[in-house]
N, C-alpha and C. Protein backbone atom coordinates (compact mmCIF):
# COMPACT_ATOMS: atom_id res chain seq x y z
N UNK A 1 48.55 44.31 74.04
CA UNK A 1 49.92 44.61 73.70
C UNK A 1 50.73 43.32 73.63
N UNK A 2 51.47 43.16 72.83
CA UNK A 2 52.48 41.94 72.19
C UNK A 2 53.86 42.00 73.33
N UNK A 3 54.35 41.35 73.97
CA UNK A 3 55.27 41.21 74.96
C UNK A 3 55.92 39.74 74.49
N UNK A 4 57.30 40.13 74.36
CA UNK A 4 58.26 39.28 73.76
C UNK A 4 59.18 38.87 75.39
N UNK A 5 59.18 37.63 75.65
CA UNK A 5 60.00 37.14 76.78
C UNK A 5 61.45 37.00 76.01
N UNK A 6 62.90 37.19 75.93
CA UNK A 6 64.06 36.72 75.55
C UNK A 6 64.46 36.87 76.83
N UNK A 7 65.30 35.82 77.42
CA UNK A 7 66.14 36.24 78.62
C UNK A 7 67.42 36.08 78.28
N UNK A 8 67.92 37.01 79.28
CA UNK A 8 69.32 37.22 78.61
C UNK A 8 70.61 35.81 78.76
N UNK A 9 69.98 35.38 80.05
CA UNK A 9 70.81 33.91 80.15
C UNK A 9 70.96 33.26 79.34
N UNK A 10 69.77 32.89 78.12
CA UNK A 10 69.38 32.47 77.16
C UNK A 10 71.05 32.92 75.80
N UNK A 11 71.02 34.20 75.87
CA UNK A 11 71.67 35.26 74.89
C UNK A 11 73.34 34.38 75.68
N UNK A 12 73.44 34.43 76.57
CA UNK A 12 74.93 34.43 77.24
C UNK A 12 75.54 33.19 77.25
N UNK A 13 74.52 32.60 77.48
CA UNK A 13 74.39 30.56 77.30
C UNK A 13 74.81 30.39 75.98
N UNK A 14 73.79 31.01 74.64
CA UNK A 14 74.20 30.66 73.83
C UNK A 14 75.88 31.37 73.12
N UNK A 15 76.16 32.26 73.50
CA UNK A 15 77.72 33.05 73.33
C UNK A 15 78.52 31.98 73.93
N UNK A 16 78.46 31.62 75.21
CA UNK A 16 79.00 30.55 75.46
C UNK A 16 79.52 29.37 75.12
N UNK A 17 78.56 28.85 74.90
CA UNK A 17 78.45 27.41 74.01
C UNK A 17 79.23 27.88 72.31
N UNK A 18 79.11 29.04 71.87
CA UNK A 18 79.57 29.01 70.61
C UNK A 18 80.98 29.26 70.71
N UNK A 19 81.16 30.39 71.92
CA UNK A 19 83.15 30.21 72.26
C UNK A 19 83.46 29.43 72.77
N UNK A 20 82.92 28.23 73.25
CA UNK A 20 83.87 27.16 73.25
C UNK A 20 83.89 26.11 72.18
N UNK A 21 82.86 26.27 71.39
CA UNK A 21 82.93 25.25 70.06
C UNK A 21 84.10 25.84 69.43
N UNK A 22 84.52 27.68 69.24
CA UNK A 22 85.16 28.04 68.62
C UNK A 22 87.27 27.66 69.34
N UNK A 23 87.08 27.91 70.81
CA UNK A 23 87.91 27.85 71.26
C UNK A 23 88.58 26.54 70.79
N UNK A 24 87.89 25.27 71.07
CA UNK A 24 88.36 23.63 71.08
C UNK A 24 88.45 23.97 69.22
N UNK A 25 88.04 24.43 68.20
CA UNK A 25 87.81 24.17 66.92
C UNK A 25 89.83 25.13 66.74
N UNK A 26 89.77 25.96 67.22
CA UNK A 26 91.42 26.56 66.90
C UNK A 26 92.27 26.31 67.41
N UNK A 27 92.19 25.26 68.72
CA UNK A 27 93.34 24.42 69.68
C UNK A 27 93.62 23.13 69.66
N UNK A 28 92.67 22.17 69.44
CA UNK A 28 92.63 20.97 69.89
C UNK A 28 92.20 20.12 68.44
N UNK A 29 91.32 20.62 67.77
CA UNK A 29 90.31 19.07 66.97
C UNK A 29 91.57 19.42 65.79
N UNK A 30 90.99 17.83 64.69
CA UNK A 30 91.78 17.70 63.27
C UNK A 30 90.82 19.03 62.44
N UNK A 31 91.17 18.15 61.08
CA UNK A 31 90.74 18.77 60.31
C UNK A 31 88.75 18.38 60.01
N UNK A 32 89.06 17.19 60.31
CA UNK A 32 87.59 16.35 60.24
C UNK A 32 86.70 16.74 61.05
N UNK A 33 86.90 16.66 62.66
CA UNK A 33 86.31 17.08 63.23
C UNK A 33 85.78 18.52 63.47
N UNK A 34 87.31 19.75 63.10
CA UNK A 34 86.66 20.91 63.09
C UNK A 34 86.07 21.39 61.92
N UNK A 35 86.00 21.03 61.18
CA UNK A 35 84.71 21.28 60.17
C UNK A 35 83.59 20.82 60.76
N UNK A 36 83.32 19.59 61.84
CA UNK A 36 81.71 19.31 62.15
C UNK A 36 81.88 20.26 63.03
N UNK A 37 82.37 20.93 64.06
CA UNK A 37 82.67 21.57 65.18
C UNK A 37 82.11 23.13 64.68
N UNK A 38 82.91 23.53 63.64
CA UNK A 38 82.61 24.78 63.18
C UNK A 38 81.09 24.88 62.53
N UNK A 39 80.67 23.77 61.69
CA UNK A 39 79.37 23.79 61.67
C UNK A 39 77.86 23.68 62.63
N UNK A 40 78.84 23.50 63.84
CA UNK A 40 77.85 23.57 64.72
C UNK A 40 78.25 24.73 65.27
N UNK A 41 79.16 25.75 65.51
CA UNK A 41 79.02 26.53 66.50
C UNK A 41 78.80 28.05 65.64
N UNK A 42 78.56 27.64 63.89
CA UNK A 42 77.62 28.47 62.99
C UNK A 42 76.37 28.50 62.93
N UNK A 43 75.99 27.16 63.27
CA UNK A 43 74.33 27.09 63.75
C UNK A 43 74.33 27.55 64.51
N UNK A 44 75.04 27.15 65.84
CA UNK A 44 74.59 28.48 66.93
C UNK A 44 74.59 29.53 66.69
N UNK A 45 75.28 29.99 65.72
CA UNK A 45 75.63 31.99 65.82
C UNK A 45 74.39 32.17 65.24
N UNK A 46 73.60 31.43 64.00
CA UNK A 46 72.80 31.50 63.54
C UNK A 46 71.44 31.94 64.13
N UNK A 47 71.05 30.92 64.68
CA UNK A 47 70.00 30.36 65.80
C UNK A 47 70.28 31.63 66.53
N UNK A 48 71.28 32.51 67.34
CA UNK A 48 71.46 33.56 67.97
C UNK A 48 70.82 34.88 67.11
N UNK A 49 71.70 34.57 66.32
CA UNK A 49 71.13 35.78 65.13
C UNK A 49 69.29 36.15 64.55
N UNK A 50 69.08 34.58 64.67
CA UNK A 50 67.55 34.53 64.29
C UNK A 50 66.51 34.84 65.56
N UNK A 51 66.78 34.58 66.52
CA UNK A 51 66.30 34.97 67.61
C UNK A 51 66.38 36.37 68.08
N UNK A 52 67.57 36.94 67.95
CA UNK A 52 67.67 38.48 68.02
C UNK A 52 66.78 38.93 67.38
N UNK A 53 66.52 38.57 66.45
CA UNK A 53 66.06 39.44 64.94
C UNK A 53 64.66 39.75 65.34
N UNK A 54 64.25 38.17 65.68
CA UNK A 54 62.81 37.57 65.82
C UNK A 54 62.47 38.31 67.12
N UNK A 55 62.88 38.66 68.18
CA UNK A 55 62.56 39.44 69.04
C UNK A 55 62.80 41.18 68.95
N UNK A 56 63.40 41.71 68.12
CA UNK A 56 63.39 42.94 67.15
C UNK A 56 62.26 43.06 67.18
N UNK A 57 61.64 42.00 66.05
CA UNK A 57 61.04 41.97 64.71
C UNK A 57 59.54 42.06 65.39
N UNK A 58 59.23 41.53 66.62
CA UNK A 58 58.18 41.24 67.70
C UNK A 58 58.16 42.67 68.16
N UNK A 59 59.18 43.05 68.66
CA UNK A 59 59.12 44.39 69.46
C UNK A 59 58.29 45.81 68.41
N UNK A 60 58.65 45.08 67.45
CA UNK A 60 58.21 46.38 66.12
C UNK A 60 56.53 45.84 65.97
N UNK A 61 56.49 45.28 66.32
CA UNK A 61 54.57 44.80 65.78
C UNK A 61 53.91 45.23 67.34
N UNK A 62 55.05 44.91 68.18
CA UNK A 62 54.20 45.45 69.72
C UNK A 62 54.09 46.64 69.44
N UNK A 63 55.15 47.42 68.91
CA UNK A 63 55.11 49.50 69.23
C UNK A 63 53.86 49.28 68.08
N UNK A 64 53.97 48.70 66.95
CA UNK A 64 52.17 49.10 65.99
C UNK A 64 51.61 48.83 66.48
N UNK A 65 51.14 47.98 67.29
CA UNK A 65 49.53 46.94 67.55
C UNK A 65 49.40 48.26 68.79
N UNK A 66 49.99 48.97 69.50
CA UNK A 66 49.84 49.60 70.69
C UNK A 66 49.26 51.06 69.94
N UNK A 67 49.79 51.65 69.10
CA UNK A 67 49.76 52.74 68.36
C UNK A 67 48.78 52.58 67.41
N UNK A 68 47.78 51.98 67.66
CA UNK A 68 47.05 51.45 66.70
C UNK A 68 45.58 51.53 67.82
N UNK A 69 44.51 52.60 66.98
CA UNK A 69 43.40 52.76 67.30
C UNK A 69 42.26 51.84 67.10
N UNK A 70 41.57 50.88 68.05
CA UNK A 70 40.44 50.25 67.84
C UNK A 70 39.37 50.89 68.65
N UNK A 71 38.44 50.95 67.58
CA UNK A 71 37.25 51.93 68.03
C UNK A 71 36.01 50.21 67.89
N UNK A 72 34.80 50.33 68.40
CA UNK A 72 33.64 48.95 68.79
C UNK A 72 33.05 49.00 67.30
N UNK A 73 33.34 49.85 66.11
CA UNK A 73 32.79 49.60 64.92
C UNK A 73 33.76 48.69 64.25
N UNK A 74 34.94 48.65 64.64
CA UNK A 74 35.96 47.33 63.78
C UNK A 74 35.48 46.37 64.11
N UNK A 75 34.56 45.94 65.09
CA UNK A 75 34.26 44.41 65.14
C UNK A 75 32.79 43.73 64.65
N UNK A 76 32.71 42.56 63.75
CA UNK A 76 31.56 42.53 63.53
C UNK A 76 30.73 41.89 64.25
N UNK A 77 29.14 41.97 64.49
CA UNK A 77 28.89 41.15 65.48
C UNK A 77 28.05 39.95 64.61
């Protein structure tokens, strides 16, 4: 069976880190800087997003690979 580790600290860390790129990007930076600012705290949402997905996307091949009959004639010797 396929077992996907995500921890959630991981998930909260990264929320984190992206509200405060967002926070300092609508209070504090120019124009220069919050464009690099905002492009980084889109990679993060990104990188969040792709990881969600990717651990979805894992969880769905674990429920097949489990639901999925191997009998000693599938293997060759």
């Amino acid at each position: 069976m396929l077992k996907v580790y995500f921890r959630k600290k991981n998930l909260y860390f990264l929320i984190l880190v992206a509200l405060i790129f967002l926070i300092t990007n609508s209070f504090i930076l120019t124009e220069a800087r919050s464009a690099l600012i905002l492009a980084i705290s889109n990679g993060l949402f990104a990188t969040l997003l792709s990881q969600l997905r990717m651990n979805l996307w894992a969880r769905n091949l674990g429920d097949r690979h489990k639901n999925c009959e191997i009998s000693e004639f599938d293997y060759l010797d």
